[in-house]
C-alpha atoms as a PDB file:
ATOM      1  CA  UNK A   1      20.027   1.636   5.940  1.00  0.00           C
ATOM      2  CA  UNK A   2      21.282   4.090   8.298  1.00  0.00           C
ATOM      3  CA  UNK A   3      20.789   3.668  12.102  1.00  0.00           C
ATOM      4  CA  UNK A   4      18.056   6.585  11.602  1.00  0.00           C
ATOM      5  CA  UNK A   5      16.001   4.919   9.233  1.00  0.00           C
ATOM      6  CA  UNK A   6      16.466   1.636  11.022  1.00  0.00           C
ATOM      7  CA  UNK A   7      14.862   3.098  14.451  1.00  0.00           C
ATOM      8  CA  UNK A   8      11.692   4.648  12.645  1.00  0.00           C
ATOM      9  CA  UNK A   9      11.171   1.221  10.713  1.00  0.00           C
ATOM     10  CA  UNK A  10      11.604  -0.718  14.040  1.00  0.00           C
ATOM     11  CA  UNK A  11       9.111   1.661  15.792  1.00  0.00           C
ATOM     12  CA  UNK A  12       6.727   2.046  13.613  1.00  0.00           C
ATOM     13  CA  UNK A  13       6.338  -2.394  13.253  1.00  0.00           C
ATOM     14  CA  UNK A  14       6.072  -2.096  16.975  1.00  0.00           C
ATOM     15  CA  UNK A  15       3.368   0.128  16.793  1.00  0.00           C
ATOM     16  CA  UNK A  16       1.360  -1.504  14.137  1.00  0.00           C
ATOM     17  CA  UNK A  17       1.558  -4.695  16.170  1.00  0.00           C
ATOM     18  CA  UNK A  18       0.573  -3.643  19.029  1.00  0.00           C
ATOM     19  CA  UNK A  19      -2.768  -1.737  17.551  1.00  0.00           C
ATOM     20  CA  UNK A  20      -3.469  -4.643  14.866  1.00  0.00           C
ATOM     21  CA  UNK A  21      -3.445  -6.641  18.671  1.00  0.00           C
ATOM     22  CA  UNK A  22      -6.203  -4.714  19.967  1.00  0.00           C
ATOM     23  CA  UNK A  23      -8.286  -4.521  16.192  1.00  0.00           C
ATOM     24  CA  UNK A  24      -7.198  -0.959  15.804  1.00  0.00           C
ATOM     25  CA  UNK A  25      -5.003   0.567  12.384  1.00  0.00           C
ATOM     26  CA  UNK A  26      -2.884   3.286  11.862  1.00  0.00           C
ATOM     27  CA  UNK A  27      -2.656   6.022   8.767  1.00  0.00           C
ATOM     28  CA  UNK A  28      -3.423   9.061   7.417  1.00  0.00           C
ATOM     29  CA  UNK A  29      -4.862  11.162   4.233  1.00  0.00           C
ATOM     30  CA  UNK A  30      -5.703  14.393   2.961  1.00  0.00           C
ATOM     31  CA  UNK A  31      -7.053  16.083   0.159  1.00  0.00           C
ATOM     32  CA  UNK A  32      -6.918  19.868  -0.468  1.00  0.00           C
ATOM     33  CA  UNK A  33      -9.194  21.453  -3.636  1.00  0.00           C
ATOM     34  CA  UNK A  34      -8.240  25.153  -4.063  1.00  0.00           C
ATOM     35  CA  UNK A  35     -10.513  27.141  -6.087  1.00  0.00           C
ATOM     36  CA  UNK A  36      -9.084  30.498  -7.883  1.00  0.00           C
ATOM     37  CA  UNK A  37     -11.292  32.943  -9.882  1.00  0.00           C
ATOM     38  CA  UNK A  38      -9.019  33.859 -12.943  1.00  0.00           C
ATOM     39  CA  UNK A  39     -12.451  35.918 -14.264  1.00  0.00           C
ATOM     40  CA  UNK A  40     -16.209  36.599 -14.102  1.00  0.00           C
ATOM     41  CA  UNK A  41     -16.742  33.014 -15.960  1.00  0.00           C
ATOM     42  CA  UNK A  42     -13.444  31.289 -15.871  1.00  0.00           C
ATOM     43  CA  UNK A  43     -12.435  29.147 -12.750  1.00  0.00           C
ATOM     44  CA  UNK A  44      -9.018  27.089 -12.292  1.00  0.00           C
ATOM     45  CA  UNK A  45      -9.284  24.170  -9.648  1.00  0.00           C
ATOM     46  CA  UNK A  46      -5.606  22.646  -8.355  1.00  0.00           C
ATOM     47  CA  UNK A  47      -6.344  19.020  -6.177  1.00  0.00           C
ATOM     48  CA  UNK A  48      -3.884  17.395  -4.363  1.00  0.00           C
ATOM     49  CA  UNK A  49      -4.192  14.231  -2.667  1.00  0.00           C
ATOM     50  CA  UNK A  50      -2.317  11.834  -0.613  1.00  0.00           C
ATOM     51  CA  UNK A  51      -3.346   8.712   0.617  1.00  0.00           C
ATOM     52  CA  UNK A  52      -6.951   6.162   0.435  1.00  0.00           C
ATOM     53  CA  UNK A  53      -8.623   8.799  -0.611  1.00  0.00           C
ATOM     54  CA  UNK A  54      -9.941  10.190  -4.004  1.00  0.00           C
ATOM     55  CA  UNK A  55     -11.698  14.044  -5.413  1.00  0.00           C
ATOM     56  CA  UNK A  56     -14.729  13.584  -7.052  1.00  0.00           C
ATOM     57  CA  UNK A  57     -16.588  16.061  -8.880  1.00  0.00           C
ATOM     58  CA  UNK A  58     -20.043  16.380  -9.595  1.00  0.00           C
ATOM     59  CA  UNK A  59     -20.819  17.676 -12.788  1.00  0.00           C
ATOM     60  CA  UNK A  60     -24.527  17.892 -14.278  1.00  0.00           C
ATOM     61  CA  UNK A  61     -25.149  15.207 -11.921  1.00  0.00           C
ATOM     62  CA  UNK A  62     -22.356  12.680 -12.945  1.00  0.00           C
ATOM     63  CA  UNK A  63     -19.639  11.731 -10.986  1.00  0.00           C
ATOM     64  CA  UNK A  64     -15.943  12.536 -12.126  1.00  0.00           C
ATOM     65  CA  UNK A  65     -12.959  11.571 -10.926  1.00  0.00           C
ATOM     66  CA  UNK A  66     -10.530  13.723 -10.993  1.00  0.00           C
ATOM     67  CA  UNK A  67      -7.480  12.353  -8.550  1.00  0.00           C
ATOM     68  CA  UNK A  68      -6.122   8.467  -8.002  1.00  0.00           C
ATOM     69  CA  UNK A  69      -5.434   7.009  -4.710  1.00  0.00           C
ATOM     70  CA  UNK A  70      -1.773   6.950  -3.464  1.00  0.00           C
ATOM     71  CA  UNK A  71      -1.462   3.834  -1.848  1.00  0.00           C
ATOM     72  CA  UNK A  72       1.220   1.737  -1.581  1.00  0.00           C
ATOM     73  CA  UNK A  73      -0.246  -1.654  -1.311  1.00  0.00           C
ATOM     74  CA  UNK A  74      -1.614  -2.112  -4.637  1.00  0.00           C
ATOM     75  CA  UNK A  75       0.943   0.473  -6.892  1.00  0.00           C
ATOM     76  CA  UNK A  76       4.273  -0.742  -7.816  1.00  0.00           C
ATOM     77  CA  UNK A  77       4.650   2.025  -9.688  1.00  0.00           C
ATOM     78  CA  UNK A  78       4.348   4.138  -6.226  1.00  0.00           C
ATOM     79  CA  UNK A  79       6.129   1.932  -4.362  1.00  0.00           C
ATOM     80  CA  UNK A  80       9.105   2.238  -7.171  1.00  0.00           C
ATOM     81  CA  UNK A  81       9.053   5.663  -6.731  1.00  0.00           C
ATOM     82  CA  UNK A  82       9.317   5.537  -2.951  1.00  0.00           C
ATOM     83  CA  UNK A  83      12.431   3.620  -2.792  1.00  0.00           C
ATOM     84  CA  UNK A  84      14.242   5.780  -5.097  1.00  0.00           C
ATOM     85  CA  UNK A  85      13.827   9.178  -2.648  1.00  0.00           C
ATOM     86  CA  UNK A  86      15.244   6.284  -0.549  1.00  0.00           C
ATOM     87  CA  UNK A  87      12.441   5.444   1.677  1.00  0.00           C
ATOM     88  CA  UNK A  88      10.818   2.160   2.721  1.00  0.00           C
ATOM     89  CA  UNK A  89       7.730   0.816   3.009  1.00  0.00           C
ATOM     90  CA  UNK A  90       6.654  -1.079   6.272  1.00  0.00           C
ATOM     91  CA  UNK A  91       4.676  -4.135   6.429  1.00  0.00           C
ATOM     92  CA  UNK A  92       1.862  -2.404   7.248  1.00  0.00           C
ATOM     93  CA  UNK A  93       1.700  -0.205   4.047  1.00  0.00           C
ATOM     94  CA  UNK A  94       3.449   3.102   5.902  1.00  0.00           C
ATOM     95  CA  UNK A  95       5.726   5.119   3.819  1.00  0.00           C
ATOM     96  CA  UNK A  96       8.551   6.470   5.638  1.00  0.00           C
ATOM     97  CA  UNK A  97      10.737   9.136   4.105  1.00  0.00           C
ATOM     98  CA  UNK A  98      13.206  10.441   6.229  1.00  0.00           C
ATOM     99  CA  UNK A  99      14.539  14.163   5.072  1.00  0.00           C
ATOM    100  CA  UNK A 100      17.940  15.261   7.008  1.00  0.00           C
ATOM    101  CA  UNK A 101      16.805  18.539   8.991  1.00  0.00           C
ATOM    102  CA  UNK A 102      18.628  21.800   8.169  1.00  0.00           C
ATOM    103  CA  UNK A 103      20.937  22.937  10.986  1.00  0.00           C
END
């Protein structure tokens, strides 16, 4: 682990300690839906989603799940893939990816 990587990791425990101290959490999610009209009748719908969250459609009054949660807590699978773009995971569930910037 690079001295980079090692000064996130370090912060980012400090900071989770210090909020889980006072009852308070840390994290983030999104979704984004993007609707595109390919013709009078004919819709295509791209989701994207990142995080505890999920997009749920509602369809002739039934529920339909059309994402899965990212979270790293509960997916090996996702926590696999992590580590290989060479990231790490903190205690507290955080992903940290760390891209070199362009100069």
């Amino acid at each position: 682990m690079t001295w980079e990587r090692l000064k996130f990791f370090v912060l980012s425990e400090y900071v989770n300690r210090k909020l889980k101290s006072r009852g308070l959490h840390h994290g983030a999610a999104a979704v984004l839906v993007h609707l595109q009209r390919r013709s009078s009748r004919h819709f295509v719908m791209i989701t994207a989603n990142v995080g505890d969250v999920e997009v749920v459609l509602c369809r002739r009054g039934e529920a339909v799940l059309l994402t899965r949660k990212f979270v790293t807590s509960d997916d090996r699978t996702e926590c696999q893939r992590v580590c290989k773009l060479d990231g790490f995971i903190t205690a507290a569930s955080v992903v940290l990816l760390l891209y070199p910037v362009m100069k």
